[in-house]
C-alpha atoms as a PDB file:
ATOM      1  CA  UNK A   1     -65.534 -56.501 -61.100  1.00  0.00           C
ATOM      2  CA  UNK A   2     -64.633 -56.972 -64.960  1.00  0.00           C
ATOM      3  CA  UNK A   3     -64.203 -54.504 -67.031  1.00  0.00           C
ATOM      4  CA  UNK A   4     -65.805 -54.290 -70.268  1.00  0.00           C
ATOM      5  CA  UNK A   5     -63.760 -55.374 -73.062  1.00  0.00           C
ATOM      6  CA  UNK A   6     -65.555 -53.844 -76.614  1.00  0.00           C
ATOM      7  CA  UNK A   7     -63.071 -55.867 -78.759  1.00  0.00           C
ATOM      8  CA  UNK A   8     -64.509 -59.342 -76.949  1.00  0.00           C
ATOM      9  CA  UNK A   9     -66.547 -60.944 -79.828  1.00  0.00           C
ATOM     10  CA  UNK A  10     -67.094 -64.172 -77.289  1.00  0.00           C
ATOM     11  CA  UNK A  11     -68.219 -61.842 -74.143  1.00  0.00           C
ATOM     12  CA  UNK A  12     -72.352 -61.920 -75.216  1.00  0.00           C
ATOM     13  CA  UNK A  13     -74.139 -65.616 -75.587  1.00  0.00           C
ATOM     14  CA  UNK A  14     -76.934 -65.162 -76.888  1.00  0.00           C
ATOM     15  CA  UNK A  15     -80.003 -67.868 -76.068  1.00  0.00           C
ATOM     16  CA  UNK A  16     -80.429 -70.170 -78.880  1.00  0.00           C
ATOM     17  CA  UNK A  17     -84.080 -71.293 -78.907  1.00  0.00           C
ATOM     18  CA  UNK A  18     -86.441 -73.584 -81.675  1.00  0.00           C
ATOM     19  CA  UNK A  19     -88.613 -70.979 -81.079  1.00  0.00           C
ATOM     20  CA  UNK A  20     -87.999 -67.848 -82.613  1.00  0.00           C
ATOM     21  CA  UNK A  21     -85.921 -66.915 -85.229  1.00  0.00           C
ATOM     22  CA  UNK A  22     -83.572 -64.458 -83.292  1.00  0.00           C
ATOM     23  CA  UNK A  23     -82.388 -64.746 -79.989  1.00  0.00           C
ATOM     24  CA  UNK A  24     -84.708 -63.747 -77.373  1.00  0.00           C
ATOM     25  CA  UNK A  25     -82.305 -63.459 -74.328  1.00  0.00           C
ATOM     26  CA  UNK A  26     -78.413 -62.308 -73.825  1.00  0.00           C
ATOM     27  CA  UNK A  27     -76.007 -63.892 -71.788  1.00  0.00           C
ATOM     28  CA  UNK A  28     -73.271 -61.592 -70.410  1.00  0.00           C
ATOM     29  CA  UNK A  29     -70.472 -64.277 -69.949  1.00  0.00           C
ATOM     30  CA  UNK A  30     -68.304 -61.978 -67.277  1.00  0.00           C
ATOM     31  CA  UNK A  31     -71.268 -60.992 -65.740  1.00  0.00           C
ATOM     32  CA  UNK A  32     -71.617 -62.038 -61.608  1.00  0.00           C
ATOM     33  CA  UNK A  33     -73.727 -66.145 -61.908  1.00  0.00           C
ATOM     34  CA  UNK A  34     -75.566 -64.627 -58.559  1.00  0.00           C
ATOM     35  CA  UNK A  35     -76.975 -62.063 -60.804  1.00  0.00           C
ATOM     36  CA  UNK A  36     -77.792 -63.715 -63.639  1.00  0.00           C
ATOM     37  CA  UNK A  37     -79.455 -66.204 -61.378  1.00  0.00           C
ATOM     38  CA  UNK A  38     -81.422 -62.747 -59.864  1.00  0.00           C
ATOM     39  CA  UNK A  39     -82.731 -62.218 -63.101  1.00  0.00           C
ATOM     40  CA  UNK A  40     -83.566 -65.735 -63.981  1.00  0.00           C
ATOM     41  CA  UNK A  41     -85.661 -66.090 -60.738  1.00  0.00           C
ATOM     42  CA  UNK A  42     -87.608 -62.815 -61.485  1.00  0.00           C
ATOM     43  CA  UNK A  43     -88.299 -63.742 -65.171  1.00  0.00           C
ATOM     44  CA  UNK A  44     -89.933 -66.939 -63.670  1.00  0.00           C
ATOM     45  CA  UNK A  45     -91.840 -65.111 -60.964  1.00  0.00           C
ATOM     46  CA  UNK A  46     -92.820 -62.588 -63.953  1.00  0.00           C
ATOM     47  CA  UNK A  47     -94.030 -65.486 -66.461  1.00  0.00           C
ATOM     48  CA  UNK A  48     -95.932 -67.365 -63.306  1.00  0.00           C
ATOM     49  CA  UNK A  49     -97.756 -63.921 -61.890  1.00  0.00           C
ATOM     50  CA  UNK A  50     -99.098 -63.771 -65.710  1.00  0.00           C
ATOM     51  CA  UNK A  51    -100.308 -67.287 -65.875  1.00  0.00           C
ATOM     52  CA  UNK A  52    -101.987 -66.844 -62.089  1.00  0.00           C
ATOM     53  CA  UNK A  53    -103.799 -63.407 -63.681  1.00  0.00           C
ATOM     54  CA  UNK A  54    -104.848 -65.651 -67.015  1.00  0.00           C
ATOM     55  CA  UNK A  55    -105.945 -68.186 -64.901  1.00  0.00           C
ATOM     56  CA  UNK A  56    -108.098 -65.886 -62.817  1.00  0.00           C
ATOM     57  CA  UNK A  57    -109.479 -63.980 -65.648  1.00  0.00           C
ATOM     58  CA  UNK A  58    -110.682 -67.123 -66.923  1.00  0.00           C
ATOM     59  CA  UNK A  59    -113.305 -67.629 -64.032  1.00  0.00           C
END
């Protein structure tokens, strides 16, 4: 495991996006790529559970 370095300017990416003016997600650069793909996947399962409940509302 890596241990957190305070004086690593580099460590935190944030998520550039045309979208909003500030960052809207973190990337922890030393952090495990299974677990940042963990917490992709449930972000998508997340954003698709609201569209299903939109959708269904709509009826």
């Amino acid at each position: 495991m890596n241990k957190w370095n305070p004086f690593t300017h580099d460590r935190y990416r944030p998520l550039l996006t045309n979208l909003t003016d500030s960052p809207p997600l973190i990337i922890d650069t030393e952090a495990n790529p299974q677990d940042i793909l963990e917490a992709a996947l449930q972000r998508i399962r997340a954003s698709s559970e609201l569209l299903r409940t939109l959708h269904c509302q709509g009826f």
